[in-house]
Each structure stands twice: as structure tokens, then as C-alpha cells.
N, C-alpha and C. Protein backbone atom coordinates (compact mmCIF):
# COMPACT_ATOMS: atom_id res chain seq x y z
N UNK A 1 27.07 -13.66 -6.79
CA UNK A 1 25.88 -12.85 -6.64
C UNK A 1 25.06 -12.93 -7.92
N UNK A 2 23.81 -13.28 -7.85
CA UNK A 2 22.70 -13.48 -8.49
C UNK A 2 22.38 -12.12 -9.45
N UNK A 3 22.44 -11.37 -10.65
CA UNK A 3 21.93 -10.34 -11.38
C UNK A 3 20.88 -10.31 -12.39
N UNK A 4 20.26 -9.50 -12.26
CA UNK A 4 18.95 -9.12 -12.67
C UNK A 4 18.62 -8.35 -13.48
N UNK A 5 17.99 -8.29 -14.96
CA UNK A 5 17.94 -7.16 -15.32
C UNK A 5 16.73 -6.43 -15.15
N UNK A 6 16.06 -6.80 -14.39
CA UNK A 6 15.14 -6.05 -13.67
C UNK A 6 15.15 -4.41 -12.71
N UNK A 7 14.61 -3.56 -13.67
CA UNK A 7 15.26 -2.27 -13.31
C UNK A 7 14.11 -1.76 -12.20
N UNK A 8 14.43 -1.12 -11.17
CA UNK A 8 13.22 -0.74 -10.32
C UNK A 8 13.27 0.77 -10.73
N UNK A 9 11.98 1.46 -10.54
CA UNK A 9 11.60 2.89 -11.58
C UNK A 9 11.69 3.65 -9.69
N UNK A 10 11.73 4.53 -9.49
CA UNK A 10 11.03 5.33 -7.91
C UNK A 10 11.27 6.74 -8.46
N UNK A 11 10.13 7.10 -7.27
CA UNK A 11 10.32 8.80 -7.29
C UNK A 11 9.53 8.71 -6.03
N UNK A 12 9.36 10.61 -5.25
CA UNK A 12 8.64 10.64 -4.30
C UNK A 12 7.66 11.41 -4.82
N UNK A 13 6.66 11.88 -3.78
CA UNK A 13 5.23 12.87 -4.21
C UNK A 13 5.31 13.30 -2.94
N UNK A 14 4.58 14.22 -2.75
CA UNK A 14 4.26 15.52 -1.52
C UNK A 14 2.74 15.53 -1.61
N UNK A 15 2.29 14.81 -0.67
CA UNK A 15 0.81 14.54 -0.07
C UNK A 15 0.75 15.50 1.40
N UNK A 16 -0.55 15.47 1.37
CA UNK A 16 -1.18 15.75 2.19
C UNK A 16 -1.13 15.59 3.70
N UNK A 17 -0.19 13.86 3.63
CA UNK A 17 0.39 12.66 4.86
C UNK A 17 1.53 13.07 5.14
N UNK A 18 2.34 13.98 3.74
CA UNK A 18 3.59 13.91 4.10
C UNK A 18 4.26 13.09 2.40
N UNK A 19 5.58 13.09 2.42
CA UNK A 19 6.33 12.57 1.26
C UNK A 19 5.86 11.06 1.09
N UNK A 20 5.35 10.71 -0.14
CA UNK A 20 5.59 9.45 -0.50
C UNK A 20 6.35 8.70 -1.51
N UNK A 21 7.12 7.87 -1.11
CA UNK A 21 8.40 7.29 -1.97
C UNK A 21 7.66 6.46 -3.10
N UNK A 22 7.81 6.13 -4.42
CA UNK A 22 6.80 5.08 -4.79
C UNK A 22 7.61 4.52 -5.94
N UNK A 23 7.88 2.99 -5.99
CA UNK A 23 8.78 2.55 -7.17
C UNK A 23 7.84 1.30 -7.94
N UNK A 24 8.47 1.02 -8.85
CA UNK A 24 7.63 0.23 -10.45
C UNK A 24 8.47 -0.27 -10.67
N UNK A 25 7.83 -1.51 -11.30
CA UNK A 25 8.73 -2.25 -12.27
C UNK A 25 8.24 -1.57 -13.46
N UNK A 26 8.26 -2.35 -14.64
CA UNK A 26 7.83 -2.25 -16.02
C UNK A 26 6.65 -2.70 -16.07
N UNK A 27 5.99 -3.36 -15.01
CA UNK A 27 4.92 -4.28 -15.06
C UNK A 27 3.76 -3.17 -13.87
N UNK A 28 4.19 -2.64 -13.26
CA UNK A 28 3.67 -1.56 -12.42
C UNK A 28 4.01 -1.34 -11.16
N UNK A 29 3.36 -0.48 -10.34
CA UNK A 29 3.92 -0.34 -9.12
C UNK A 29 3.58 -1.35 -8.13
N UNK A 30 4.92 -1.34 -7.34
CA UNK A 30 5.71 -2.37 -6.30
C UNK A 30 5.23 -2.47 -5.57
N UNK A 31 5.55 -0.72 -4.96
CA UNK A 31 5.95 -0.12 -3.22
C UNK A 31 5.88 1.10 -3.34
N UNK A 32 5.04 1.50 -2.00
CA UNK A 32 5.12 2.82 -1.89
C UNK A 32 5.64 2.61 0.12
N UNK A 33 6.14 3.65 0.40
CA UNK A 33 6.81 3.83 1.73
C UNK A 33 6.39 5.13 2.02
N UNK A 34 5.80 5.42 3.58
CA UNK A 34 5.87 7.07 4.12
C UNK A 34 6.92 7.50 4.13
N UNK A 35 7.29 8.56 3.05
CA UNK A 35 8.31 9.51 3.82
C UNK A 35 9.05 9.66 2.16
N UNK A 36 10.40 10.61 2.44
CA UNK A 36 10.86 11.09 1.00
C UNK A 36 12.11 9.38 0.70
N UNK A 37 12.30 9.76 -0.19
CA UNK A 37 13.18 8.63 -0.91
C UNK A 37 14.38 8.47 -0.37
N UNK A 38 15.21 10.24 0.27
CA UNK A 38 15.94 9.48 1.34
C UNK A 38 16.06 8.70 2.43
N UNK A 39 15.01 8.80 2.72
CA UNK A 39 15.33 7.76 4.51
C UNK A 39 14.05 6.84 3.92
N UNK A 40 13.60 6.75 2.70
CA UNK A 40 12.72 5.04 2.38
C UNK A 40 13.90 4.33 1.83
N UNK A 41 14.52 5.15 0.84
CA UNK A 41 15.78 4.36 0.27
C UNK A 41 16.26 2.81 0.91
N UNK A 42 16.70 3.09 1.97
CA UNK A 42 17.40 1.56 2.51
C UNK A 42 16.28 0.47 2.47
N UNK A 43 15.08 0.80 2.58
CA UNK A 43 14.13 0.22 3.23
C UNK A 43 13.66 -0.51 1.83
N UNK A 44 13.86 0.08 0.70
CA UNK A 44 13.08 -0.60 -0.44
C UNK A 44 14.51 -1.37 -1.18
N UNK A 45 15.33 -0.77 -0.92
CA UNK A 45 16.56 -2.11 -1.49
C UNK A 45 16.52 -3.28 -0.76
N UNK A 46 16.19 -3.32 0.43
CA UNK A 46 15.98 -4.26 1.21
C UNK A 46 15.07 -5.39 0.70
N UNK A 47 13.84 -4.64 0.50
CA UNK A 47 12.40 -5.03 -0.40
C UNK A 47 13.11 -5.88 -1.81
N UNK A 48 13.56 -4.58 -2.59
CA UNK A 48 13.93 -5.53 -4.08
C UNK A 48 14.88 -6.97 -3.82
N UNK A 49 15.47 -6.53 -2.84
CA UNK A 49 16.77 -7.61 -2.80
C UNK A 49 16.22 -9.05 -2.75
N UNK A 50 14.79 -8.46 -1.03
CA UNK A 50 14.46 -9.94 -0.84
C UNK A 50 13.49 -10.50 -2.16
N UNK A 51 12.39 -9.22 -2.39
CA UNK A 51 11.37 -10.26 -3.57
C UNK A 51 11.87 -9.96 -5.09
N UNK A 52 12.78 -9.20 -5.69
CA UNK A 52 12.94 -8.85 -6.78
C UNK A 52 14.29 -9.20 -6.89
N UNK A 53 15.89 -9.46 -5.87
CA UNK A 53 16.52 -9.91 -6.47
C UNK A 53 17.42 -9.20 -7.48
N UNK A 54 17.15 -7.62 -7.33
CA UNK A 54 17.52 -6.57 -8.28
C UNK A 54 18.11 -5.81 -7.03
N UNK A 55 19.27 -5.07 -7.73
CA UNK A 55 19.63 -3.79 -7.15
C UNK A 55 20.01 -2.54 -8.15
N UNK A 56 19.18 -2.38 -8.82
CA UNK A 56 19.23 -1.74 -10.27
C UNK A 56 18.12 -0.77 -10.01
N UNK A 57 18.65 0.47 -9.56
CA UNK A 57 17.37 1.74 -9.24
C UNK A 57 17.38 2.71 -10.17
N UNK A 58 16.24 3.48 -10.48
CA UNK A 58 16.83 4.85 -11.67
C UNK A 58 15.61 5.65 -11.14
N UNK A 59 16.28 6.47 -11.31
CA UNK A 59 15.16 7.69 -10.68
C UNK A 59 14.14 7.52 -11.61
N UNK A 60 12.46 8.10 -11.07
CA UNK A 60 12.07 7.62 -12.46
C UNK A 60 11.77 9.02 -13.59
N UNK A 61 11.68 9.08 -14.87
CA UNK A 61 11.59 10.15 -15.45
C UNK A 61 9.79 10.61 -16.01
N UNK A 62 9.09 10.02 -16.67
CA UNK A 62 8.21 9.91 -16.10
C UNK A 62 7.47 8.73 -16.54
N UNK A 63 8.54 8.23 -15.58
CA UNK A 63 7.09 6.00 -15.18
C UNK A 63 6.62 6.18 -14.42
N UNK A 64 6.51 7.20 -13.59
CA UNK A 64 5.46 7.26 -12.36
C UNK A 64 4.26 8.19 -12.88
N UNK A 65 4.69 9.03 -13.50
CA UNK A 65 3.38 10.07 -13.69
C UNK A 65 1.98 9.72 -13.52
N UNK A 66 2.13 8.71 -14.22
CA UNK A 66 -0.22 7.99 -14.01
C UNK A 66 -0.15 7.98 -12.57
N UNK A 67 0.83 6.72 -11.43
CA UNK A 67 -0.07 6.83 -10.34
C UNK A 67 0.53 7.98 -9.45
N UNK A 68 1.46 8.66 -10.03
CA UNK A 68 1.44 9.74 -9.23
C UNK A 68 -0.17 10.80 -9.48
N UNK A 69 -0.62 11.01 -10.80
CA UNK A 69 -1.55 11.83 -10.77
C UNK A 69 -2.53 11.11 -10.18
N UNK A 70 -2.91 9.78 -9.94
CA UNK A 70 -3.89 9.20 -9.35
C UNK A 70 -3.79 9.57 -8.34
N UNK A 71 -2.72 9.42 -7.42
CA UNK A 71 -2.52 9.65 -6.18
C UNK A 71 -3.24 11.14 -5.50
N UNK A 72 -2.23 11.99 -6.13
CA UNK A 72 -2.99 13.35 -6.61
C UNK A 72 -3.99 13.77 -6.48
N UNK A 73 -5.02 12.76 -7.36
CA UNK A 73 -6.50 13.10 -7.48
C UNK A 73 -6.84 12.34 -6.12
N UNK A 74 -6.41 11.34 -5.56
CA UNK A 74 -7.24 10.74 -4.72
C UNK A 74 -6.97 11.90 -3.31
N UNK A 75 -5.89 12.51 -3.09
CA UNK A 75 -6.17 13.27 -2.29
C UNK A 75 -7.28 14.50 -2.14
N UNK A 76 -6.85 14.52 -3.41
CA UNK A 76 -7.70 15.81 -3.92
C UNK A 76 -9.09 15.74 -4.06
N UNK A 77 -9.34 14.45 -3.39
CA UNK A 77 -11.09 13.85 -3.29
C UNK A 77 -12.12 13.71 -4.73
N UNK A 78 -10.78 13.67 -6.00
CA UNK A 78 -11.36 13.36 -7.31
C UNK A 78 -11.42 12.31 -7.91
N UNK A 79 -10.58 11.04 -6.98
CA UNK A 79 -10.67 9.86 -7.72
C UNK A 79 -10.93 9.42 -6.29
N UNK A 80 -11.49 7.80 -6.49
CA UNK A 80 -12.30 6.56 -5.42
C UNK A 80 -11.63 5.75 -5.76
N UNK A 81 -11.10 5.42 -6.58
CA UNK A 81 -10.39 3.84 -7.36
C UNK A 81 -9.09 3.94 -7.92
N UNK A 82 -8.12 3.17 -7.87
CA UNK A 82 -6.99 3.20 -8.71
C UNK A 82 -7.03 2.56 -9.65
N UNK A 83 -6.91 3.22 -10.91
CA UNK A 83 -6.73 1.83 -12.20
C UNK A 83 -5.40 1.81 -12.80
N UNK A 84 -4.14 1.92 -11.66
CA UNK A 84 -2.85 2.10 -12.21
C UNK A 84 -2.75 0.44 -11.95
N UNK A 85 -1.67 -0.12 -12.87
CA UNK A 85 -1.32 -2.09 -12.91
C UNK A 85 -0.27 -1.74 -11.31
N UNK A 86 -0.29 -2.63 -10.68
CA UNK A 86 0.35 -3.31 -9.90
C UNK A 86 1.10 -4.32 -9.94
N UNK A 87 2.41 -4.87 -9.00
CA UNK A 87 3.00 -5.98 -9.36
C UNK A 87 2.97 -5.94 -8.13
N UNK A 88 2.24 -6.76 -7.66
CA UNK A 88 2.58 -7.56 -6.05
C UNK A 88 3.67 -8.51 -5.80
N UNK A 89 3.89 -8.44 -4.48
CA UNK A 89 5.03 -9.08 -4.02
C UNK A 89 4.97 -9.65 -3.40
N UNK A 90 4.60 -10.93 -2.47
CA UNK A 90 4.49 -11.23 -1.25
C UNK A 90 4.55 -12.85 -1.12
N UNK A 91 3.85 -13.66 -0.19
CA UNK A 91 3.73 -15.30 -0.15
C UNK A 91 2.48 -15.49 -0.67
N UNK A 92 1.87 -16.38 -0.92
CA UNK A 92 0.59 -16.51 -1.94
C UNK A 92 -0.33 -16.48 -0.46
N UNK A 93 -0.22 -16.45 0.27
CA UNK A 93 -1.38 -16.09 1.72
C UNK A 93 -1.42 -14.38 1.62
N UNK A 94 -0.16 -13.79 1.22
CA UNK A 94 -0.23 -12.01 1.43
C UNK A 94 -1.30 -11.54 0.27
N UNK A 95 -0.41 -12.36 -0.72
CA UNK A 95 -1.53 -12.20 -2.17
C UNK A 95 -3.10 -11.89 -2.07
N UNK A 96 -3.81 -13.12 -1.61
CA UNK A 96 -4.37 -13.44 -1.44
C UNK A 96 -5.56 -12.41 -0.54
N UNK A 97 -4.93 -12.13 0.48
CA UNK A 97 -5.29 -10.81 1.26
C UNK A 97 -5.19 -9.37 0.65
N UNK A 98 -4.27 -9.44 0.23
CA UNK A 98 -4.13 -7.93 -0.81
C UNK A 98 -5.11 -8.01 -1.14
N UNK A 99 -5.18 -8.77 -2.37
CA UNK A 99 -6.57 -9.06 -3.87
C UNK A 99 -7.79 -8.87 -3.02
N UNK A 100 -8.22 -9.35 -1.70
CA UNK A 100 -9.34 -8.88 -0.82
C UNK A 100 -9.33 -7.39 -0.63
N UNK A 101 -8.09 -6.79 -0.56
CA UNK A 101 -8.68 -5.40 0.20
C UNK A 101 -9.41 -4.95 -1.09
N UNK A 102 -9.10 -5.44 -2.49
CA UNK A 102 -9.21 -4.68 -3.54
C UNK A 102 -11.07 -4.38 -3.39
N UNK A 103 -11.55 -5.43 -2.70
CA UNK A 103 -13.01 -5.04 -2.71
C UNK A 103 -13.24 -4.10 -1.84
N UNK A 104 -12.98 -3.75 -1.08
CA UNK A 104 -13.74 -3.12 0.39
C UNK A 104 -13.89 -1.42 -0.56
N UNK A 105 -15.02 -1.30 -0.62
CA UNK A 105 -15.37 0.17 -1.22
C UNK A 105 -15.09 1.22 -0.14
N UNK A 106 -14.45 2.31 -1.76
CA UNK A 106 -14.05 3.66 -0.93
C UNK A 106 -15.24 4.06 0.05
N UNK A 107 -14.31 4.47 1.62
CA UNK A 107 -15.25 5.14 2.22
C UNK A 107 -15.70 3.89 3.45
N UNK A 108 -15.37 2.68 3.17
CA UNK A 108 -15.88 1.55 3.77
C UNK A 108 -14.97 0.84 4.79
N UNK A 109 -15.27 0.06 5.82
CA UNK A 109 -14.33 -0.60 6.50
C UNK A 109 -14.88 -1.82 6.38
N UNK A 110 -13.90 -3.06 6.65
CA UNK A 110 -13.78 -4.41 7.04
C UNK A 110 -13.03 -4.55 8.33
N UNK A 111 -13.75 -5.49 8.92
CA UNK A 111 -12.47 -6.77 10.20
C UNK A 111 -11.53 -7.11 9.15
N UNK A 112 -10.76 -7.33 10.34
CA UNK A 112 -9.46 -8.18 10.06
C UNK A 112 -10.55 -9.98 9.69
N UNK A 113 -11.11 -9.68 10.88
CA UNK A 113 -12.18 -11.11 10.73
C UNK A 113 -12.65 -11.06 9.35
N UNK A 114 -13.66 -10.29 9.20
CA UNK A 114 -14.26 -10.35 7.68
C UNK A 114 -13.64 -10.87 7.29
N UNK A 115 -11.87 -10.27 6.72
CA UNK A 115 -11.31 -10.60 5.74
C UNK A 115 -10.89 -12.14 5.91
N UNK A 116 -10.42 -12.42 6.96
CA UNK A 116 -10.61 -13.82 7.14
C UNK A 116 -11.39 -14.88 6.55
N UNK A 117 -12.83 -14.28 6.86
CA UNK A 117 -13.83 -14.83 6.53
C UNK A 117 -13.89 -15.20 5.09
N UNK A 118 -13.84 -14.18 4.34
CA UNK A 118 -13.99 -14.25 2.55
C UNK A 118 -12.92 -14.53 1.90
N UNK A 119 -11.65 -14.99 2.58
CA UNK A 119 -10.55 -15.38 1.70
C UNK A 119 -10.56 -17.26 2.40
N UNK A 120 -11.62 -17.31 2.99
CA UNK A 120 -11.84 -18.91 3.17
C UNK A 120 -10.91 -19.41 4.64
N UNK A 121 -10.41 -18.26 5.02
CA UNK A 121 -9.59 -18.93 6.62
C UNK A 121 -10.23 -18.40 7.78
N UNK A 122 -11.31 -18.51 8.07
CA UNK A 122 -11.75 -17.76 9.13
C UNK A 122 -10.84 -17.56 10.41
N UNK A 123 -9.95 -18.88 10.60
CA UNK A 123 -9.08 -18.53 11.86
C UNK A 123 -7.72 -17.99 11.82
N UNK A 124 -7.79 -17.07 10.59
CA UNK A 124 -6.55 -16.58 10.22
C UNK A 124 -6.50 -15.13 10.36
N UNK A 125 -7.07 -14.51 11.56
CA UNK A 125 -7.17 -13.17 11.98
C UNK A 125 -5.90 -12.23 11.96
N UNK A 126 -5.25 -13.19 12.74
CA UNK A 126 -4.14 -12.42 13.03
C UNK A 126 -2.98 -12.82 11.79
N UNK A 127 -2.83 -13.75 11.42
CA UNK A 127 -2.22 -13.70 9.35
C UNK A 127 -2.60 -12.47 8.73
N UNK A 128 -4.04 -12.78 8.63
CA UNK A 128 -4.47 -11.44 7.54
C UNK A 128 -3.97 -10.33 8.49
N UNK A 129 -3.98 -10.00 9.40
CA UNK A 129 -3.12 -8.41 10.07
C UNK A 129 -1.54 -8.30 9.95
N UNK A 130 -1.19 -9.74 9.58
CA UNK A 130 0.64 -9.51 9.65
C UNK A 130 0.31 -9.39 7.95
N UNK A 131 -0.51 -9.64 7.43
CA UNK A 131 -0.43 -9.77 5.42
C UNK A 131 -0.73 -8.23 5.27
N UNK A 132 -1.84 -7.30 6.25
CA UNK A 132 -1.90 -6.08 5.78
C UNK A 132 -0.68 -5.30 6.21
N UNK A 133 0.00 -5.76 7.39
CA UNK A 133 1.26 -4.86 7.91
C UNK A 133 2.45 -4.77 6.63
N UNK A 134 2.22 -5.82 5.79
CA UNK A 134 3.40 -6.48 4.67
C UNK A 134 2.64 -5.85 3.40
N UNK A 135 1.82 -5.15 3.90
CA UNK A 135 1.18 -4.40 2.10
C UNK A 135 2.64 -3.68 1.72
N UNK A 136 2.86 -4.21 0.57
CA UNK A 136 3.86 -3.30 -0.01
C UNK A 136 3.30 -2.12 -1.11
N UNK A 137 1.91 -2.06 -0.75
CA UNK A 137 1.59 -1.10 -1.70
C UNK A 137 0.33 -0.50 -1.06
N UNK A 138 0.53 0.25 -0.15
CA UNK A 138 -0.72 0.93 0.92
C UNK A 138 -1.27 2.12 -0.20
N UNK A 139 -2.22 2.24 0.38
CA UNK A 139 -3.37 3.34 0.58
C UNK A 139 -3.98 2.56 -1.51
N UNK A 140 -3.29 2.34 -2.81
CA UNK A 140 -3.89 2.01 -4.03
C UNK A 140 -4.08 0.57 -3.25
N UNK A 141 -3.51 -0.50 -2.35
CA UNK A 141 -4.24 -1.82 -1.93
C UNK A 141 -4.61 -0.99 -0.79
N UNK A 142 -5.50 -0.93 -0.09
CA UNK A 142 -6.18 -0.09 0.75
C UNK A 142 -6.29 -0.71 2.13
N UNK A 143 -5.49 -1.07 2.96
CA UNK A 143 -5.07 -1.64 3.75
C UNK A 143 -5.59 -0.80 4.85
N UNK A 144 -5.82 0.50 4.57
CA UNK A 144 -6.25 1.33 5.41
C UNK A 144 -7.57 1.54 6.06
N UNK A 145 -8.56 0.55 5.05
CA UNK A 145 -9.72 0.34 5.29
C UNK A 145 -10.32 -0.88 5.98
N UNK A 146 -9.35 -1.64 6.86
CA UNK A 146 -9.38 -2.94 7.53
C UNK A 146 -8.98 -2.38 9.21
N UNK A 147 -10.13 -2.73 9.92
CA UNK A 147 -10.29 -2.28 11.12
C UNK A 147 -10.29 -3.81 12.25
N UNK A 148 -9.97 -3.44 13.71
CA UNK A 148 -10.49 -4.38 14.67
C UNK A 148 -11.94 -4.45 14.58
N UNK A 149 -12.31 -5.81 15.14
CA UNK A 149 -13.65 -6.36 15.02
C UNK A 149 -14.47 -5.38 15.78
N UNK A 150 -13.90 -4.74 17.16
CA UNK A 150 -14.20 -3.80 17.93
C UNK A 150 -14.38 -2.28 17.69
N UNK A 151 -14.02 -2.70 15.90
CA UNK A 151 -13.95 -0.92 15.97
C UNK A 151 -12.83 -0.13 15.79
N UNK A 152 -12.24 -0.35 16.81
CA UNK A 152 -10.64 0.31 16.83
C UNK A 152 -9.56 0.40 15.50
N UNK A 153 -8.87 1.31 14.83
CA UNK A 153 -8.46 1.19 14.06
C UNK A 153 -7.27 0.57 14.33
N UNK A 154 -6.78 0.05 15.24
CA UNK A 154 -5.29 -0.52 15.49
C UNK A 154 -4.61 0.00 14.36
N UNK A 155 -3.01 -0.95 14.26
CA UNK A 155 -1.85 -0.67 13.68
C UNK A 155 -2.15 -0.61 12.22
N UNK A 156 -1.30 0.72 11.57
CA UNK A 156 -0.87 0.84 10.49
C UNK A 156 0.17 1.41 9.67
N UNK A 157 1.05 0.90 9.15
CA UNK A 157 2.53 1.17 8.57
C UNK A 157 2.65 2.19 8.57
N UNK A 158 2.05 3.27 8.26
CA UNK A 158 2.23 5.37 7.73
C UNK A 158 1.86 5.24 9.43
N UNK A 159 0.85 4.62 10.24
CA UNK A 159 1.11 5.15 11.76
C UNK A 159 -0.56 5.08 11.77
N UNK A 160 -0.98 5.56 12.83
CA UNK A 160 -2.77 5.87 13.17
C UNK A 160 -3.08 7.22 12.37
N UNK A 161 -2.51 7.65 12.49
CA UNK A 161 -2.81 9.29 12.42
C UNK A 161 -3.05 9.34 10.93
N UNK A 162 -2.21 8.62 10.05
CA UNK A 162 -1.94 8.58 8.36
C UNK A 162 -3.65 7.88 8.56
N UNK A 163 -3.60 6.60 9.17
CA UNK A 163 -4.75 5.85 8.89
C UNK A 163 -6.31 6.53 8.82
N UNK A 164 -6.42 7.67 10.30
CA UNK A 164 -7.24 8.15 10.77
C UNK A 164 -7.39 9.40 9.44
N UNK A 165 -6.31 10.05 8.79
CA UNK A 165 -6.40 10.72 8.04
C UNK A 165 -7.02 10.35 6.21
N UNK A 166 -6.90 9.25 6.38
CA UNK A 166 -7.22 8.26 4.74
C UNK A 166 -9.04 8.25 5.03
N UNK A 167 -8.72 7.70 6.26
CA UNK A 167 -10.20 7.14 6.21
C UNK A 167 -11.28 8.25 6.19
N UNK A 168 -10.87 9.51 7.14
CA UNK A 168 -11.59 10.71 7.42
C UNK A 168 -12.02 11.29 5.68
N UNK A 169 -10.59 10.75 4.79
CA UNK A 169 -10.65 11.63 3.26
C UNK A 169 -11.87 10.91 2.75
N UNK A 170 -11.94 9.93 2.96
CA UNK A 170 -12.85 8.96 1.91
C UNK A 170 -14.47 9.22 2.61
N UNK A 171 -14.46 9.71 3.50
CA UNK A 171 -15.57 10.07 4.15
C UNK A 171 -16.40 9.23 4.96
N UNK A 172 -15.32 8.17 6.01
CA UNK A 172 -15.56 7.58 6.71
C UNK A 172 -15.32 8.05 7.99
N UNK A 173 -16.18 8.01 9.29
CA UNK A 173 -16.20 8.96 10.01
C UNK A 173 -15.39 8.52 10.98
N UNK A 174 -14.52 9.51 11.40
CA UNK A 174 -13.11 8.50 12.63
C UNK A 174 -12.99 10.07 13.63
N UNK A 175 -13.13 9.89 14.84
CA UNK A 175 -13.37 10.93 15.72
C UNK A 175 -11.41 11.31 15.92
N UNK A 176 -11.25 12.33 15.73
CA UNK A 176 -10.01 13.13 15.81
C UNK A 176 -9.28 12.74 16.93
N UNK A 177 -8.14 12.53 17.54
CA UNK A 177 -7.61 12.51 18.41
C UNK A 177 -7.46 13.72 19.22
């Protein structure tokens, strides 16, 4: 077995959505998952194992504090932008799509098409929707702001309701269920 000294940082936060799990390298945050750290737990060793190769967790003490207070503020309708570092994870096509959502301004939606469009694959609709399903770092890569061409907010990892709830914060208008 392959070892790493690559330590992964996590803690959870208590939003608005509900618990969010959220872990770091040294280089910044990973992954964030809906829900508290017990029942994300399996789900992000899974994560390190396949892209990090680590099974080295520590609660964190405070390496999370910045994007936890970002987080914080963004609920709290005081911040639009994250300027916490990131370490992405993915195939250089997920990459690629991530680094796109980074444009779509708070408050704003894109197609799945669009995004297609401006990362140079126009016929890669349904890629870029399996690359946002694989955000390992929702709502700071804003995955939440990528809609059907039709409108419809289709699928998103936290669920519709998380989605319908992000977008409503940022003051994009999404009719209630």
C-alpha cells in the first residue's frame, strides 16, 4: 500500500441548507459534501483515496476558519465571491469546467450548453453536466449556477431544493415548489 504524507484538514458548518462537511489540504480546500461529517465521512475517504491517495484525516483546528467564515458570510448575503485557494481534483476535462463556473456572476445562470460553448466543446453538453455532478467543491465552484438550456434547473448533488435555495440567496429568481 502506497503512503502519503499528505494530511487532509475537515470540519463541518451549520448552514442554512443544513450541515456542511468541508476538508483542505495545505494547499486549500478539496471538498465540501451536504450533510455533517458523520455520514460524509465514508464518502470523502473514498474521494482522498481515489485523487489524493491519502488516508491521513485530522479534525481541523482552525484550517478551516477563512472558508468557513466565507461561507458564513455568503449565507448571510455579505459576501458574492470566494477568495479562499482551492485544490481541485478531477480529469483535466472536470478542471477545465470547474475554472468556467468560476466566471458565471453571483446571482447569474449559464447552460450546460453555454458552458460547452466557452470551454471550446460545444458538443460536450452532457460531459460538462457529468463534470458539474463531480464538483468536488460546490456552491465556492458554483455549480449551482448552471441550468438546462430550457430553463429547468435539473440535477444537483445537495438535491433541487439546496439548488433552488442558493440561487433564490444570490437573488436569482426560482419560483418555490
Amino acid at each position: 500500500m502506497k503512503s502519503s504524507s499528505r494530511v487532509i484538514y475537515y470540519s463541518e458548518l451549520e448552514t442554512p441548507i443544513g450541515y456542511l462537511t468541508i476538508a483542505a489540504t495545505t494547499k486549500g480546500v478539496c471538498w465540501i459534501d451536504f450533510g455533517n461529517s458523520k455520514d460524509t465521512f465514508p464518502s470523502l475517504q473514498r474521494w482522498t483515496k481515489r485523487w489524493l491517495n491519502t488516508e491521513q484525516f485530522l479534525p481541523a483546528q482552525n484550517e478551516l476558519d477563512e472558508v468557513k467564515q466565507q461561507l458564513t458570510e455568503y449565507f448571510d448575503k455579505k459576501r458574492r465571491t470566494f477568495n479562499v485557494q482551492v485544490d481541485l481534483y478531477g480529469t483535466s476535462f472536470q478542471k477545465l469546467v470547474w475554472q468556467s463556473l468560476f466566471t458565471i456572476p453571483y446571482g447569474q445562470v449559464r447552460s450546460y450548453k453555454d458552458i460547452a460553448i466557452q470551454i471550446n466543446a460545444p458538443k460536450a453538453v452532457r460531459a460538462v453536466g457529468g463534470a458539474n455532478h463531480q464538483n468536488p467543491v460546490p456552491i465556492i465552484v458554483p455549480c449551482h449556477r448552471v441550468i438546462g438550456t430550457n430553463g429547468n434547473l435539473v440535477g444537483y448533488g445537495g438535491g433541487i431544493e439546496i439548488k433552488k435555495f442558493l440561487l433564490n440567496l444570490e437573488g436569482y429568481p426560482v419560483e418555490e415548489s
